[in-house]
PDB file of N, CA and C in Angstrom:
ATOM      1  N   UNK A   1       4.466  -4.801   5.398  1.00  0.00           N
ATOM      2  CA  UNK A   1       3.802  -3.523   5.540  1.00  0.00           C
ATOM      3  C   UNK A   1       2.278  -3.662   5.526  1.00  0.00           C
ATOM      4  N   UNK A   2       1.753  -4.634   4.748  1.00  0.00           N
ATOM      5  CA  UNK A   2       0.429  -4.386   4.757  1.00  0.00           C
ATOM      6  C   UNK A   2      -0.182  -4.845   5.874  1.00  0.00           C
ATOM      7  N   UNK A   3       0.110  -5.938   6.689  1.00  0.00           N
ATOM      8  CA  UNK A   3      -0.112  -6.143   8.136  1.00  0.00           C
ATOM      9  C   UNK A   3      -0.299  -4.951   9.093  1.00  0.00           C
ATOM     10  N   UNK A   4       0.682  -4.015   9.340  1.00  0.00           N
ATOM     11  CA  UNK A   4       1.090  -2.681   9.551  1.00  0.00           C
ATOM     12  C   UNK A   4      -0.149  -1.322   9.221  1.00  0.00           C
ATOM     13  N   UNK A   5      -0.582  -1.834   7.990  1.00  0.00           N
ATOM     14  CA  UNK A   5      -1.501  -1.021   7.587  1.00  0.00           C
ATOM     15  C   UNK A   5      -2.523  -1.375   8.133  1.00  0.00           C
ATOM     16  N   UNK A   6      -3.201  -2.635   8.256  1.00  0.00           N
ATOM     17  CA  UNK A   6      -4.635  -3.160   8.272  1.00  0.00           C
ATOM     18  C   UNK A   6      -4.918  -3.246   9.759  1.00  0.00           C
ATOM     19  N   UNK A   7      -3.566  -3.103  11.121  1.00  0.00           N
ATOM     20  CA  UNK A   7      -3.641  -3.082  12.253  1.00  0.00           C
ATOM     21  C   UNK A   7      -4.026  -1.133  12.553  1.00  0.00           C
ATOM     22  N   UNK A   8      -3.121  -0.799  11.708  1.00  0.00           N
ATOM     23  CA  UNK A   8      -3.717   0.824  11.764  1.00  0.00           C
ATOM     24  C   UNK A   8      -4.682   1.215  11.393  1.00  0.00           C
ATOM     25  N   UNK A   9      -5.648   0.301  10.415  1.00  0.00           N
ATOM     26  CA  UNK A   9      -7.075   0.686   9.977  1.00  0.00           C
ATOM     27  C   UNK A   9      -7.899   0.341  11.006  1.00  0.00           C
ATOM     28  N   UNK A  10      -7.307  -0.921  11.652  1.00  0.00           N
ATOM     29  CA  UNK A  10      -8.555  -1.654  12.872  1.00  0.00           C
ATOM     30  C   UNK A  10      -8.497  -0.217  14.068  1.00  0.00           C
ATOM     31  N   UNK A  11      -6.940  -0.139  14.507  1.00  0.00           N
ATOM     32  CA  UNK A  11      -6.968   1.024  15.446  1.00  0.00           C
ATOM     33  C   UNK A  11      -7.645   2.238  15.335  1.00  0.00           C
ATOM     34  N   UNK A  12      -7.531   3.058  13.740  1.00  0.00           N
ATOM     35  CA  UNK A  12      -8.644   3.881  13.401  1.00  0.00           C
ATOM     36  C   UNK A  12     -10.242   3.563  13.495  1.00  0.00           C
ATOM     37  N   UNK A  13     -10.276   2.367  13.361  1.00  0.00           N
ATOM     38  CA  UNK A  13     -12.046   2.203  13.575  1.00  0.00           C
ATOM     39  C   UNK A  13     -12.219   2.244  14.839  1.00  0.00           C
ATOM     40  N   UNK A  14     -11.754   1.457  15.908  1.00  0.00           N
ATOM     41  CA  UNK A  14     -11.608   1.773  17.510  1.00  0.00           C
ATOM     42  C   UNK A  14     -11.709   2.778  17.691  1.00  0.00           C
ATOM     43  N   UNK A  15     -10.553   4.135  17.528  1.00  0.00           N
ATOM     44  CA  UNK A  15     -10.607   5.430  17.489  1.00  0.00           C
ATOM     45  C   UNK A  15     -11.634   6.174  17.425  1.00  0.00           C
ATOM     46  N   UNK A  16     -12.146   6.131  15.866  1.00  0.00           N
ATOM     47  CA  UNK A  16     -13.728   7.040  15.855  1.00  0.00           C
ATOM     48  C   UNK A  16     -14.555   6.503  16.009  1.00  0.00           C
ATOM     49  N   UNK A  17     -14.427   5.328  16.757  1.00  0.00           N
ATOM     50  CA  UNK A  17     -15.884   4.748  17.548  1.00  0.00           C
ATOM     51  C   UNK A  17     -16.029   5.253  18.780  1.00  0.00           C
ATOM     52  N   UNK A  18     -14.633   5.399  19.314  1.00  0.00           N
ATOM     53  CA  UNK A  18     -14.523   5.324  20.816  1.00  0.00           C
ATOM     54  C   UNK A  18     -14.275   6.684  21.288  1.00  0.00           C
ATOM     55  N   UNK A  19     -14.258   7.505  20.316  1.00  0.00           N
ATOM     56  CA  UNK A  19     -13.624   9.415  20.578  1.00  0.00           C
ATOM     57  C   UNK A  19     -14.886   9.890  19.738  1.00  0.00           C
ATOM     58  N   UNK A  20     -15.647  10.873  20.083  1.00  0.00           N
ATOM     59  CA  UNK A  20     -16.376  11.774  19.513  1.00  0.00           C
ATOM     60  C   UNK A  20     -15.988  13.045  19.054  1.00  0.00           C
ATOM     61  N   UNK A  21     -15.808  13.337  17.756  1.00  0.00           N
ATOM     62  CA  UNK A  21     -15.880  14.533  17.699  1.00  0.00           C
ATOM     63  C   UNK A  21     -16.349  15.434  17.389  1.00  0.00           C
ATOM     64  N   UNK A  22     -16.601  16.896  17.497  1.00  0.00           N
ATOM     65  CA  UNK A  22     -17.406  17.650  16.565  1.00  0.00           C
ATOM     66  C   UNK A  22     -17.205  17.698  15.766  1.00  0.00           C
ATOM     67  N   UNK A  23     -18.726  17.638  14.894  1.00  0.00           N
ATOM     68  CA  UNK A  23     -18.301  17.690  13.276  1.00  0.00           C
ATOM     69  C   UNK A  23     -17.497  18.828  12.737  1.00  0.00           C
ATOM     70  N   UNK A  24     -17.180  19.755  13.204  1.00  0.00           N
ATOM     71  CA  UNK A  24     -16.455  20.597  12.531  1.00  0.00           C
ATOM     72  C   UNK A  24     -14.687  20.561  12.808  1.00  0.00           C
ATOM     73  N   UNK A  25     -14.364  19.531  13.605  1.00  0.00           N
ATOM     74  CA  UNK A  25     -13.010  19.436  13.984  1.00  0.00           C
ATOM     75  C   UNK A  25     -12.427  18.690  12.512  1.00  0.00           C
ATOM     76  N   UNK A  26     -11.527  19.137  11.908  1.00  0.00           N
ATOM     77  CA  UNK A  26     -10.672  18.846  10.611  1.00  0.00           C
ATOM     78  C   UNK A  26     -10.200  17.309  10.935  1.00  0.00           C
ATOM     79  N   UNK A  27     -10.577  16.800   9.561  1.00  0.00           N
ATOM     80  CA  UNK A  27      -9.828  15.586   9.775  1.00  0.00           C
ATOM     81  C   UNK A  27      -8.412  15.047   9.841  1.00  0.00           C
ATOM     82  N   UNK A  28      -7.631  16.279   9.643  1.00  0.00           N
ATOM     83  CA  UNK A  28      -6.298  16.942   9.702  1.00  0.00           C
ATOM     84  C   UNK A  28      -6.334  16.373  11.231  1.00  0.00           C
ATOM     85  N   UNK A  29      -6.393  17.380  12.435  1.00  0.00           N
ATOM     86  CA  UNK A  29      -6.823  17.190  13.616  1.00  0.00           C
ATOM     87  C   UNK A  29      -6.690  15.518  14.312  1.00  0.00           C
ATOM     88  N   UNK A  30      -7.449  14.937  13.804  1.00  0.00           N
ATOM     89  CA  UNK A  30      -8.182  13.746  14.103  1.00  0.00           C
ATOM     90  C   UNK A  30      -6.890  12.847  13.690  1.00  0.00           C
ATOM     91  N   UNK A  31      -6.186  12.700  12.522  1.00  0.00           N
ATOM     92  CA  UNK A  31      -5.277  12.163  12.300  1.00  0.00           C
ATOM     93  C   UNK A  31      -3.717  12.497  13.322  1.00  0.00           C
ATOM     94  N   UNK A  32      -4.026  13.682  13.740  1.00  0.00           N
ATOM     95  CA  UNK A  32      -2.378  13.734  14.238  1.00  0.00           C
ATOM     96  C   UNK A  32      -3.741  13.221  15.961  1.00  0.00           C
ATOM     97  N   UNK A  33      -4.286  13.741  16.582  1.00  0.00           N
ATOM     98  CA  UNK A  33      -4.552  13.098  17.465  1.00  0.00           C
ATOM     99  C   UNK A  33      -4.438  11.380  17.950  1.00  0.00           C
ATOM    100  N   UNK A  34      -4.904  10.707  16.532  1.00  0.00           N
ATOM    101  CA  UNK A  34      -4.652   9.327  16.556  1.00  0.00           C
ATOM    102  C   UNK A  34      -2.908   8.911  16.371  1.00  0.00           C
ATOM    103  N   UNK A  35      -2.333   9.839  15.672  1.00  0.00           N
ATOM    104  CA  UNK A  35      -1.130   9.665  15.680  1.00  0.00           C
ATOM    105  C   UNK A  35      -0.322   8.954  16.640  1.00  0.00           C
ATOM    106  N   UNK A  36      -0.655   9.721  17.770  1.00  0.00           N
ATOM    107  CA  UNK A  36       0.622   9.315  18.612  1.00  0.00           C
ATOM    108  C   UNK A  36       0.665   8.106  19.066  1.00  0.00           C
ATOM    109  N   UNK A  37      -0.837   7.637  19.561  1.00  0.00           N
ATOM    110  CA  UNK A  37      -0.880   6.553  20.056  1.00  0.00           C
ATOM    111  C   UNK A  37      -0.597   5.079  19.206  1.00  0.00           C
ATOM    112  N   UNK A  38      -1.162   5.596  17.839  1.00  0.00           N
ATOM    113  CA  UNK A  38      -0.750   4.699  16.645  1.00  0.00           C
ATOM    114  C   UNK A  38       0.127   4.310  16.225  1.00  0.00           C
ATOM    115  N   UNK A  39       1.127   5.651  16.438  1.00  0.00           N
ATOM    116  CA  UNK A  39       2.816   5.071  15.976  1.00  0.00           C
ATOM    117  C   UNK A  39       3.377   4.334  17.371  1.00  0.00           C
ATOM    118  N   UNK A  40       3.189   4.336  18.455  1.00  0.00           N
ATOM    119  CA  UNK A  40       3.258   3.617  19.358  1.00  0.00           C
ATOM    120  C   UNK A  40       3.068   2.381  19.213  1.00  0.00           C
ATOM    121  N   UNK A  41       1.621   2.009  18.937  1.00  0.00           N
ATOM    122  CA  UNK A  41       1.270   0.478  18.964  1.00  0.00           C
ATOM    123  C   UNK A  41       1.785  -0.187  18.034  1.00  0.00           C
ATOM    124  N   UNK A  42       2.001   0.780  16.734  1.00  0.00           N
ATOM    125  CA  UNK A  42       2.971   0.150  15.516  1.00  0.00           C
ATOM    126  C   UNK A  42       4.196  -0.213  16.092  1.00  0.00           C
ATOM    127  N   UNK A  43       4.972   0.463  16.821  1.00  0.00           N
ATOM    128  CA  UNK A  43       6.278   0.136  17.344  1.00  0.00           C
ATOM    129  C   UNK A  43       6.469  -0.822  18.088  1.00  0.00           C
ATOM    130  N   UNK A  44       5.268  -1.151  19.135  1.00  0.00           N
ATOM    131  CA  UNK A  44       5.511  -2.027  19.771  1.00  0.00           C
ATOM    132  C   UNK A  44       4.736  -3.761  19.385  1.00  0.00           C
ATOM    133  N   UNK A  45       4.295  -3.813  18.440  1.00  0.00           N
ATOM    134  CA  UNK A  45       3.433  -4.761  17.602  1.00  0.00           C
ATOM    135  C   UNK A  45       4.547  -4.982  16.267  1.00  0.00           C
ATOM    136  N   UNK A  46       4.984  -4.241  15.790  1.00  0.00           N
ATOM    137  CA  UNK A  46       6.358  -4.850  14.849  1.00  0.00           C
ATOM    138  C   UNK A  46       7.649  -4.200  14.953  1.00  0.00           C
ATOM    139  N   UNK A  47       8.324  -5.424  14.787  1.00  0.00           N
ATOM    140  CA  UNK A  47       9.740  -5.419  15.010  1.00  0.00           C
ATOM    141  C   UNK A  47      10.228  -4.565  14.254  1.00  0.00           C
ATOM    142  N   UNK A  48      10.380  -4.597  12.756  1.00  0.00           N
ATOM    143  CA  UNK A  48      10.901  -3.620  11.576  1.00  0.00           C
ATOM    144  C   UNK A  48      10.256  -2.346  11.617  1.00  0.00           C
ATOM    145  N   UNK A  49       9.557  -1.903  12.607  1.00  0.00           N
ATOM    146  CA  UNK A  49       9.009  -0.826  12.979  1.00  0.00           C
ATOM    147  C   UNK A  49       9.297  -0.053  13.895  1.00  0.00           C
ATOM    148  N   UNK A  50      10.340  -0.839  14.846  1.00  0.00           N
ATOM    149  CA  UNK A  50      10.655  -0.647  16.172  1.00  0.00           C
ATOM    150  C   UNK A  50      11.424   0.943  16.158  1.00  0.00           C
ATOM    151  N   UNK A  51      11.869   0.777  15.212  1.00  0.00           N
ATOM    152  CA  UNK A  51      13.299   2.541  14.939  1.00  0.00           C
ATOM    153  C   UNK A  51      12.806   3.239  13.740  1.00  0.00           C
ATOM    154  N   UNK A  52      11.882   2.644  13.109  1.00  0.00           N
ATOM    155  CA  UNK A  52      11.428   3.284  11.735  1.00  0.00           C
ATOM    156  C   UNK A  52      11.327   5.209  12.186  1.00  0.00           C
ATOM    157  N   UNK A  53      11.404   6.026  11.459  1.00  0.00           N
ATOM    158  CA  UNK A  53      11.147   7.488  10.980  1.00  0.00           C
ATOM    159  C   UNK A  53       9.795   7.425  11.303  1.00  0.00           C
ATOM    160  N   UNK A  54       9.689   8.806  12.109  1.00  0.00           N
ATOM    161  CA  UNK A  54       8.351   9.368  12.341  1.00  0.00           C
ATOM    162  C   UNK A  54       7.663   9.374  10.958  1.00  0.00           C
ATOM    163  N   UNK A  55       8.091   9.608   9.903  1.00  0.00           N
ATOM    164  CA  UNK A  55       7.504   9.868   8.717  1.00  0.00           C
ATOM    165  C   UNK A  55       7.029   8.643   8.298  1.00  0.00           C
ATOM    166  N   UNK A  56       7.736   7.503   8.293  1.00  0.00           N
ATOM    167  CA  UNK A  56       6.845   6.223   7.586  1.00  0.00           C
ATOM    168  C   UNK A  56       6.148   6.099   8.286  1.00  0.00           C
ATOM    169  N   UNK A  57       6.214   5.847  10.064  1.00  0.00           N
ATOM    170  CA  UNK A  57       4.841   5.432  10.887  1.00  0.00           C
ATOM    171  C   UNK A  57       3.611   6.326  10.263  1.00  0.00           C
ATOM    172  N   UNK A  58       3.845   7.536  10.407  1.00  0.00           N
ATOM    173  CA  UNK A  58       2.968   8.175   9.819  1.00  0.00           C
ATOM    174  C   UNK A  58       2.007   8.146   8.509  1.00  0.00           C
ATOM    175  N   UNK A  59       2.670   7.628   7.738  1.00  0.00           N
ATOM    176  CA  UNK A  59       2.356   7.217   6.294  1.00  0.00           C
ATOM    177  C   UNK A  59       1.250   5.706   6.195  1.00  0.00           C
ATOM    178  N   UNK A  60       1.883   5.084   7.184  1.00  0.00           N
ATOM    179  CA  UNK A  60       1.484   3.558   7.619  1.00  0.00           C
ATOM    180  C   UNK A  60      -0.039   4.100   8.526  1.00  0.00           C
ATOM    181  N   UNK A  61       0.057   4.785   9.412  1.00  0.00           N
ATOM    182  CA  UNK A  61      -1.328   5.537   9.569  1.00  0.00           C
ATOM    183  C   UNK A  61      -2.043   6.383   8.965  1.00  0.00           C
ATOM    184  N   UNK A  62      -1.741   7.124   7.969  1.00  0.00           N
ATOM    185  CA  UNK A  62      -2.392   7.618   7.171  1.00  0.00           C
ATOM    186  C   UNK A  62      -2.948   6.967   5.945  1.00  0.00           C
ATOM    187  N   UNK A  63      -2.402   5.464   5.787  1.00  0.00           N
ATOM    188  CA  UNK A  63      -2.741   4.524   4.643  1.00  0.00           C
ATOM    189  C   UNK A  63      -3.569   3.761   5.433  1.00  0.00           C
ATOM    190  N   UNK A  64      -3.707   3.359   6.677  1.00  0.00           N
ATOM    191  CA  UNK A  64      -4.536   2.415   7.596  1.00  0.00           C
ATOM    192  C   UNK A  64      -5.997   3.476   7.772  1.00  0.00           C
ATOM    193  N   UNK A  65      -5.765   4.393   7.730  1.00  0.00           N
ATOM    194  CA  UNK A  65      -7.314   5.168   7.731  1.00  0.00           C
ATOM    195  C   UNK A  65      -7.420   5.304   6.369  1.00  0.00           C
ATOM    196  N   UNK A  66      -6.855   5.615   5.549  1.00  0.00           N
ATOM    197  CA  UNK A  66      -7.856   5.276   4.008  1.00  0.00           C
ATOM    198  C   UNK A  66      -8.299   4.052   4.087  1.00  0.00           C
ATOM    199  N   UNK A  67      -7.554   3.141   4.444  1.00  0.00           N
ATOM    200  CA  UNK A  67      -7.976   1.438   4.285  1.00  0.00           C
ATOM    201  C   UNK A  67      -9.192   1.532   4.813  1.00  0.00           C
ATOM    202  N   UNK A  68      -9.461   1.379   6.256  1.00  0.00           N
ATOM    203  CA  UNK A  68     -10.411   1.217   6.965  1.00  0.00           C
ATOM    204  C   UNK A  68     -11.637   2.079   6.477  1.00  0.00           C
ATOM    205  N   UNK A  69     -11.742   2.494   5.499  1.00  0.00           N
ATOM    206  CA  UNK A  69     -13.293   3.154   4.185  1.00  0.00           C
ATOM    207  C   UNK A  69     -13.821   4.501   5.064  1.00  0.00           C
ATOM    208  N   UNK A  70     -13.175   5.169   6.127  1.00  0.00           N
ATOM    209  CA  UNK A  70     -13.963   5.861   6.864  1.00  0.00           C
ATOM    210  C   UNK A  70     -13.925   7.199   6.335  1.00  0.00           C
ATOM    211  N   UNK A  71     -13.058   6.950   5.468  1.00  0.00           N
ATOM    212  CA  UNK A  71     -12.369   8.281   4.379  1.00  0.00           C
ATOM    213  C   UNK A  71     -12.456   7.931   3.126  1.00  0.00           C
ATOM    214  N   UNK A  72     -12.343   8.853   2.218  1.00  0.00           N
ATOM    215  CA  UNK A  72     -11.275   8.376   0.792  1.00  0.00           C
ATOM    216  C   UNK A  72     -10.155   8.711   1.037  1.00  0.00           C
ATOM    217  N   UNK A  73      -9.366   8.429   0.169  1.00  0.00           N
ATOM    218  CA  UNK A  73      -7.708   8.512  -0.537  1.00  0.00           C
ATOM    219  C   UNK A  73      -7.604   9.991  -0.822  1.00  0.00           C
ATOM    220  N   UNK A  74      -8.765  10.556  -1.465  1.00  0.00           N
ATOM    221  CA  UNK A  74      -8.612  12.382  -1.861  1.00  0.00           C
ATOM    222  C   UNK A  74      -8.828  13.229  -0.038  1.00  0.00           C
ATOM    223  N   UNK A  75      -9.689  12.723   0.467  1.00  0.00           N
ATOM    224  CA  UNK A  75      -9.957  13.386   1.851  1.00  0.00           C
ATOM    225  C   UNK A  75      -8.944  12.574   2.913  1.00  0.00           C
ATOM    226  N   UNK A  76      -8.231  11.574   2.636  1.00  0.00           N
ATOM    227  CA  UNK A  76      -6.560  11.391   3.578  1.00  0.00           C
ATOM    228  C   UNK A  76      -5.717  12.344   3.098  1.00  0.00           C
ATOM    229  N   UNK A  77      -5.690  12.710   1.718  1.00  0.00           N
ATOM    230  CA  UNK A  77      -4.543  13.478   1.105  1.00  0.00           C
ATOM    231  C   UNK A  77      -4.591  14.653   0.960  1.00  0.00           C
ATOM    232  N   UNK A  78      -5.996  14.973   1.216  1.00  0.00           N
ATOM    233  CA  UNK A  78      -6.441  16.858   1.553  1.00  0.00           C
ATOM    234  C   UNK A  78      -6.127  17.189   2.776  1.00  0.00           C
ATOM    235  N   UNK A  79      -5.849  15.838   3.578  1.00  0.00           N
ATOM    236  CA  UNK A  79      -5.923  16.640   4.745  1.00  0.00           C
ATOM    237  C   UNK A  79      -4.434  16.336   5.211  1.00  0.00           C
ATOM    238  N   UNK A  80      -3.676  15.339   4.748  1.00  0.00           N
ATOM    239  CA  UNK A  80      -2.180  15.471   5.033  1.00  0.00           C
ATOM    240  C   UNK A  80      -1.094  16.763   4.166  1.00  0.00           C
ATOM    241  N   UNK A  81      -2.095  16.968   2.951  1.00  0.00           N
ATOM    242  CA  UNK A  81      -1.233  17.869   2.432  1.00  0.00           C
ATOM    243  C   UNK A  81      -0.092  17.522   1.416  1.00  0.00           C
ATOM    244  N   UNK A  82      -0.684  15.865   1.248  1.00  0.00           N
ATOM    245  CA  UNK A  82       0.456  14.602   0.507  1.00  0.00           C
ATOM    246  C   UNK A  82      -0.209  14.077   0.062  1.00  0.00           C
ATOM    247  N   UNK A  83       0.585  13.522  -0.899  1.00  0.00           N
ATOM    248  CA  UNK A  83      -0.408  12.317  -1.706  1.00  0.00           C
ATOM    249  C   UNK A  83       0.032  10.860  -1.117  1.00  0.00           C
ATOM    250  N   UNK A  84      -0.790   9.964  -0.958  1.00  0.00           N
ATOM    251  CA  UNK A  84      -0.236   8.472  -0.236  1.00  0.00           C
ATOM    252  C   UNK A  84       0.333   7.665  -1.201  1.00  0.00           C
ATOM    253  N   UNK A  85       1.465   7.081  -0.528  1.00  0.00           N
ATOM    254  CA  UNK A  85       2.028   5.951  -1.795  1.00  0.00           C
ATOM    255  C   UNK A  85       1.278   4.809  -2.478  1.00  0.00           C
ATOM    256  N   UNK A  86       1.400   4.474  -3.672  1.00  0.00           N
ATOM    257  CA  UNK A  86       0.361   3.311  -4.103  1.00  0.00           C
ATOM    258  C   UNK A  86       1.048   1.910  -3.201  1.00  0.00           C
ATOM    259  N   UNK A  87       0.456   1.539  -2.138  1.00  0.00           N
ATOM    260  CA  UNK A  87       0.829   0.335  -1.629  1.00  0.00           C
ATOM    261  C   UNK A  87      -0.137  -0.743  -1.478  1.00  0.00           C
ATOM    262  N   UNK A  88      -1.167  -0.425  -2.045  1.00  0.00           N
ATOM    263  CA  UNK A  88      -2.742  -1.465  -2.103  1.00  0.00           C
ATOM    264  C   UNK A  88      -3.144  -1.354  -3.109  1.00  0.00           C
TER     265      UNK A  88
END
């Protein structure tokens, strides 16, 4: 998993390097936007990922953007509406 994570943090830094947004667009927003493409590349980059639940990919991207420092852990979890599992 943590492989999983640290490929979803690199993809998040790509992301808000490479997408602009207005500052007032929710980081709520920004996360399901990166979503789709993220649980994608997760799927096709690991095997034990290949059939996984929308919900763990999700989790695995929502822990890869706390990783990647562009957030905290309180502003991933304000804006999922969840708290993230301790996996780091």
């Amino acid at each position: 998993m943590p492989d999983a994570i640290d490929f979803a943090a690199e993809k998040w830094l790509f992301f808000t390097e490479s997408l602009v947004f207005k500052p007032e667009v929710s980081l709520r927003y920004r996360l399901r936007s990166f979503a789709i493409p993220a649980k994608q590349g997760l799927q096709n980059n690991f095997a034990a990922l290949k059939s996984a639940p929308d919900a763990l990919l999700f989790m695995v991207v929502a822990m890869g953007v706390w990783k990647s420092g562009t957030h905290s852990r309180e502003e991933v979890e304000t804006a999922l509406g969840a708290q993230l599992p301790d996996l780091l």
